[in-house]
N, C-alpha and C. Protein backbone atom coordinates (compact mmCIF):
# COMPACT_ATOMS: atom_id res chain seq x y z
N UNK A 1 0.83 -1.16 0.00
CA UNK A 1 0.00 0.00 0.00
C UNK A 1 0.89 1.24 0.00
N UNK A 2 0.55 2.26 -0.75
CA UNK A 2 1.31 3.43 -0.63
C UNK A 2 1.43 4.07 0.56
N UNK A 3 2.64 4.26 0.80
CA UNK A 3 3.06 4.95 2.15
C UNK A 3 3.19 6.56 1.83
N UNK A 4 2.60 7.19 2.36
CA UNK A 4 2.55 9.06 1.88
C UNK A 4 3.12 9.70 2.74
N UNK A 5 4.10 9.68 4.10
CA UNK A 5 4.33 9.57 5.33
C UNK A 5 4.86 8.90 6.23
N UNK A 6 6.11 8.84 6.65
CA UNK A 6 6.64 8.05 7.64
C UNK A 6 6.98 8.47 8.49
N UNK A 7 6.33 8.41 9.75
CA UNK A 7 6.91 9.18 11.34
C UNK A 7 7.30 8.70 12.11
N UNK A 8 8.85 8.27 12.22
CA UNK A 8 8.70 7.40 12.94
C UNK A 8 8.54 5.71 12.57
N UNK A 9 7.23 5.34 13.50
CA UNK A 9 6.86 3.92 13.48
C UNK A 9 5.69 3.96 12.97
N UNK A 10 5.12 5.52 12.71
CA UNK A 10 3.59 6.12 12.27
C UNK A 10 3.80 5.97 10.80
N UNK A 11 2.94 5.36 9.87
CA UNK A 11 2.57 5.12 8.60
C UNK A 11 1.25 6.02 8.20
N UNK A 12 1.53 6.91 7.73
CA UNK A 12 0.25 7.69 6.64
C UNK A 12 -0.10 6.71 5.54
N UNK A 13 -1.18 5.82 4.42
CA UNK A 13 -1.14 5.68 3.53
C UNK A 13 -2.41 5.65 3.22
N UNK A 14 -2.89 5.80 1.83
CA UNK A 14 -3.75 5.74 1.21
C UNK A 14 -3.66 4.63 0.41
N UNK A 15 -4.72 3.68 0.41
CA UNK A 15 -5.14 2.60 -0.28
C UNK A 15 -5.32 2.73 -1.77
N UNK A 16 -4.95 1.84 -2.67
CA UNK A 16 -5.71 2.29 -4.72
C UNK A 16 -6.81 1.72 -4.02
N UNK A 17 -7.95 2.26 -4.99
CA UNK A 17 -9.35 1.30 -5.13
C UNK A 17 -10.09 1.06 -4.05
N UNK A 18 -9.75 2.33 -2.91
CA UNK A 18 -10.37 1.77 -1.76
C UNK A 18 -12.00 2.53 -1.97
N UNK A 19 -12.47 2.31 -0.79
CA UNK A 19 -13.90 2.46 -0.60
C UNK A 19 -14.13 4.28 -0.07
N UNK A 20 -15.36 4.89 -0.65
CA UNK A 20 -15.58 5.98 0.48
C UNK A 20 -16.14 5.83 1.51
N UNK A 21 -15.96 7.23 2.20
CA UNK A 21 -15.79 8.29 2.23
C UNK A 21 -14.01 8.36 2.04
N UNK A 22 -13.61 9.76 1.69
CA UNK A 22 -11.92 9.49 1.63
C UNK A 22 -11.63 10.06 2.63
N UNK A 23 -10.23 8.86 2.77
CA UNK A 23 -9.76 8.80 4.03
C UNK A 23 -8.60 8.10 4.00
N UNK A 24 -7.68 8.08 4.89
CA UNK A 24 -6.23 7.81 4.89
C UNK A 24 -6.61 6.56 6.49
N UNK A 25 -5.36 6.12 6.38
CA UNK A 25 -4.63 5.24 7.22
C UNK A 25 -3.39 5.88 7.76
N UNK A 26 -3.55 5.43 9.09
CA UNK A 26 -2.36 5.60 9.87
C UNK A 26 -2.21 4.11 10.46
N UNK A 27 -0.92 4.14 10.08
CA UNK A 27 -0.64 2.43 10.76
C UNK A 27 0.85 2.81 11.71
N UNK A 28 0.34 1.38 12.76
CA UNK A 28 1.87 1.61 13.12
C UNK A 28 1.94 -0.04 13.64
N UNK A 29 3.30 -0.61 14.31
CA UNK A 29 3.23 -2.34 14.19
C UNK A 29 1.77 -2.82 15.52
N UNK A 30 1.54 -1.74 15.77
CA UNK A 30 0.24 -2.51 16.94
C UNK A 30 -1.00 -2.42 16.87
N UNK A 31 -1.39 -0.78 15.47
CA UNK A 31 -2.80 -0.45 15.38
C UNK A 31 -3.04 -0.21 14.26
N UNK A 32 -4.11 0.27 13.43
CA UNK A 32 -4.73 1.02 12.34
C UNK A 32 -5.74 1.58 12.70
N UNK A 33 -5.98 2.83 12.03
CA UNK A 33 -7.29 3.99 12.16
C UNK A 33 -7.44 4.48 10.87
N UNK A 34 -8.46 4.75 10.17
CA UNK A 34 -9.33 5.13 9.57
C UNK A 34 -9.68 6.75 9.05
N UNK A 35 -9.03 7.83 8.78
CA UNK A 35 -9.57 9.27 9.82
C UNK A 35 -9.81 9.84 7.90
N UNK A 36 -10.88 10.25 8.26
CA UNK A 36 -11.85 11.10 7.34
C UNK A 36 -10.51 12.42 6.64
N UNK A 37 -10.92 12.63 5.24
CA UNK A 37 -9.63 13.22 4.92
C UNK A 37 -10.75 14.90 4.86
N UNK A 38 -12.15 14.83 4.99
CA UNK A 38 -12.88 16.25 5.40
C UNK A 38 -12.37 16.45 6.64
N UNK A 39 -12.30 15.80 7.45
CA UNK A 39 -12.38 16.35 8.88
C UNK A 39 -11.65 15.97 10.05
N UNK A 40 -10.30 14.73 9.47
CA UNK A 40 -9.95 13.88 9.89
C UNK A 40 -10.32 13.72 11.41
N UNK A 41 -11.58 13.14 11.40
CA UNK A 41 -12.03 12.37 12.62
C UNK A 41 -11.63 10.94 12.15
N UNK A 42 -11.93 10.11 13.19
CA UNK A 42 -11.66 8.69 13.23
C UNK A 42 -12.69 8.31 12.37
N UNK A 43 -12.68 7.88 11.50
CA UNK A 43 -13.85 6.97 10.66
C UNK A 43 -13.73 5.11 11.43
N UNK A 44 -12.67 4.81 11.61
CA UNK A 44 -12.62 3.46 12.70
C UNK A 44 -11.43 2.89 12.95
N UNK A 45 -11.35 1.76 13.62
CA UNK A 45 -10.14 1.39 14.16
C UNK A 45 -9.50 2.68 15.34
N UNK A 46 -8.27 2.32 15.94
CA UNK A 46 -7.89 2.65 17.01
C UNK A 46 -6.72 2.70 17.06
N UNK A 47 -6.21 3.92 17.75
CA UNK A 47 -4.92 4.45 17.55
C UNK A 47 -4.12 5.07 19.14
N UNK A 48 -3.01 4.64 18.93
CA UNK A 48 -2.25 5.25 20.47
C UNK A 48 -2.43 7.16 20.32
N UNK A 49 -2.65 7.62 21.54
CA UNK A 49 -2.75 8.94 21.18
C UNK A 49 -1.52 9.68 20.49
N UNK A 50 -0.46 9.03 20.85
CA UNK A 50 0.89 9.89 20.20
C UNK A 50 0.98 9.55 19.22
N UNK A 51 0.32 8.71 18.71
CA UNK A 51 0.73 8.02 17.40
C UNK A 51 -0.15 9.05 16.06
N UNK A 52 -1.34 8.73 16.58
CA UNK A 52 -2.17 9.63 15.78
C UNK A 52 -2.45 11.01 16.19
N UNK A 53 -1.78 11.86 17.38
CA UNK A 53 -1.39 12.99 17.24
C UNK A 53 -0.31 13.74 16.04
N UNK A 54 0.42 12.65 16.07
CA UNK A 54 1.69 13.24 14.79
C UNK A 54 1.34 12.85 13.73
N UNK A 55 0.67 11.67 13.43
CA UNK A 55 -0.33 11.95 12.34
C UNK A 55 -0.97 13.18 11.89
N UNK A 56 -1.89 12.93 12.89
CA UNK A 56 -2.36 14.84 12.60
C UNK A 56 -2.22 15.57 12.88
N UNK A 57 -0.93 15.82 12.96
CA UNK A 57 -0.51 17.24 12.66
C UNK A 57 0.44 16.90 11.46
N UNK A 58 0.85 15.66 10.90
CA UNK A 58 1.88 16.26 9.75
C UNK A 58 -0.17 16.41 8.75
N UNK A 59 -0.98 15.59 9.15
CA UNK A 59 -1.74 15.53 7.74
C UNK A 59 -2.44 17.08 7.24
N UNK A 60 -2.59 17.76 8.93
CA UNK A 60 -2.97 19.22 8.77
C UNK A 60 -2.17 20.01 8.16
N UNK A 61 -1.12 19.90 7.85
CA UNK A 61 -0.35 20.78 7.19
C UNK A 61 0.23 20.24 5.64
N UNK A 62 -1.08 18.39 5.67
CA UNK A 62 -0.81 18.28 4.37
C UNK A 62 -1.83 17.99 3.80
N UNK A 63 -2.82 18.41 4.11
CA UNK A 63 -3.99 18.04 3.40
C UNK A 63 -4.20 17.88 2.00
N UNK A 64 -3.72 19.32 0.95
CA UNK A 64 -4.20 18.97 -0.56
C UNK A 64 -3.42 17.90 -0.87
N UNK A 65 -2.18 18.02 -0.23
CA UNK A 65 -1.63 16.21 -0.58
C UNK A 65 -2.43 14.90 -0.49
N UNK A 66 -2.78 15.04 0.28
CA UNK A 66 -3.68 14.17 0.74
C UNK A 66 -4.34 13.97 0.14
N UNK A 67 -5.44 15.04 -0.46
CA UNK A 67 -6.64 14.81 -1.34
C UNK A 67 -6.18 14.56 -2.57
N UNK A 68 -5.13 14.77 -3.01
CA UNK A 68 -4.76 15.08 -4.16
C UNK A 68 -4.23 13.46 -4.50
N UNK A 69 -3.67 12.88 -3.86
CA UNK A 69 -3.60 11.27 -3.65
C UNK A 69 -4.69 10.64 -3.73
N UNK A 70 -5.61 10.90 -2.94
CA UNK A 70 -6.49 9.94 -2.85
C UNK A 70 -7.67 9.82 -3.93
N UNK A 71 -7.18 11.13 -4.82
CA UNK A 71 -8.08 11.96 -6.17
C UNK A 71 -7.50 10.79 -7.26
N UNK A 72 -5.47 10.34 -6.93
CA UNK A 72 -4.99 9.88 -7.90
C UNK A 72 -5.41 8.53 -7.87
N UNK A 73 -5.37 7.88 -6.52
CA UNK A 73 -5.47 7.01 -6.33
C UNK A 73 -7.11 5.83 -6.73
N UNK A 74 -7.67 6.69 -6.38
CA UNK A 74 -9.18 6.26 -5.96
C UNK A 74 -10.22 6.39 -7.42
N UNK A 75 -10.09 7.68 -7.60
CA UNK A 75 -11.20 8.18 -8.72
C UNK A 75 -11.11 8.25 -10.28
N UNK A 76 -10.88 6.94 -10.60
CA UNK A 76 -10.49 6.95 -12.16
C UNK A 76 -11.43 6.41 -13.10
């Protein structure tokens, strides 16, 4: 899966061909979460708070990336 992000042990990626609403992944070796790329709330799964704190904050300061991936990725 494309990795868009590496923090660490924190994984940003966006899935090809995945499902809506769009939304990214944060992985790391113990969890996965789900988080809405409108509003990044948790759409599901479960995340250590530090983990998906630095998540979001690199994703807030990368959002059109973000969309702009998941535009490449997803919507063809």
């Amino acid at each position: 899966m494309p990795t868009i992000k590496q923090i660490g042990n924190v994984k940003v990626q966006i899935f090809p061909d995945d499902h809506n609403p769009p939304h990214f992944h944060v992985v790391t070796p113990d969890h996965e979460a789900l988080i809405l790329l409108s509003s990044f709330e948790l759409l599901a799964g479960r995340m250590d708070r530090k983990s998906l704190e630095a998540a979001l904050d690199w994703a807030s300061s990368n959002k059109e990336l973000l969309q702009d991936e998941w535009t490449r990725l997803n919507e063809r």
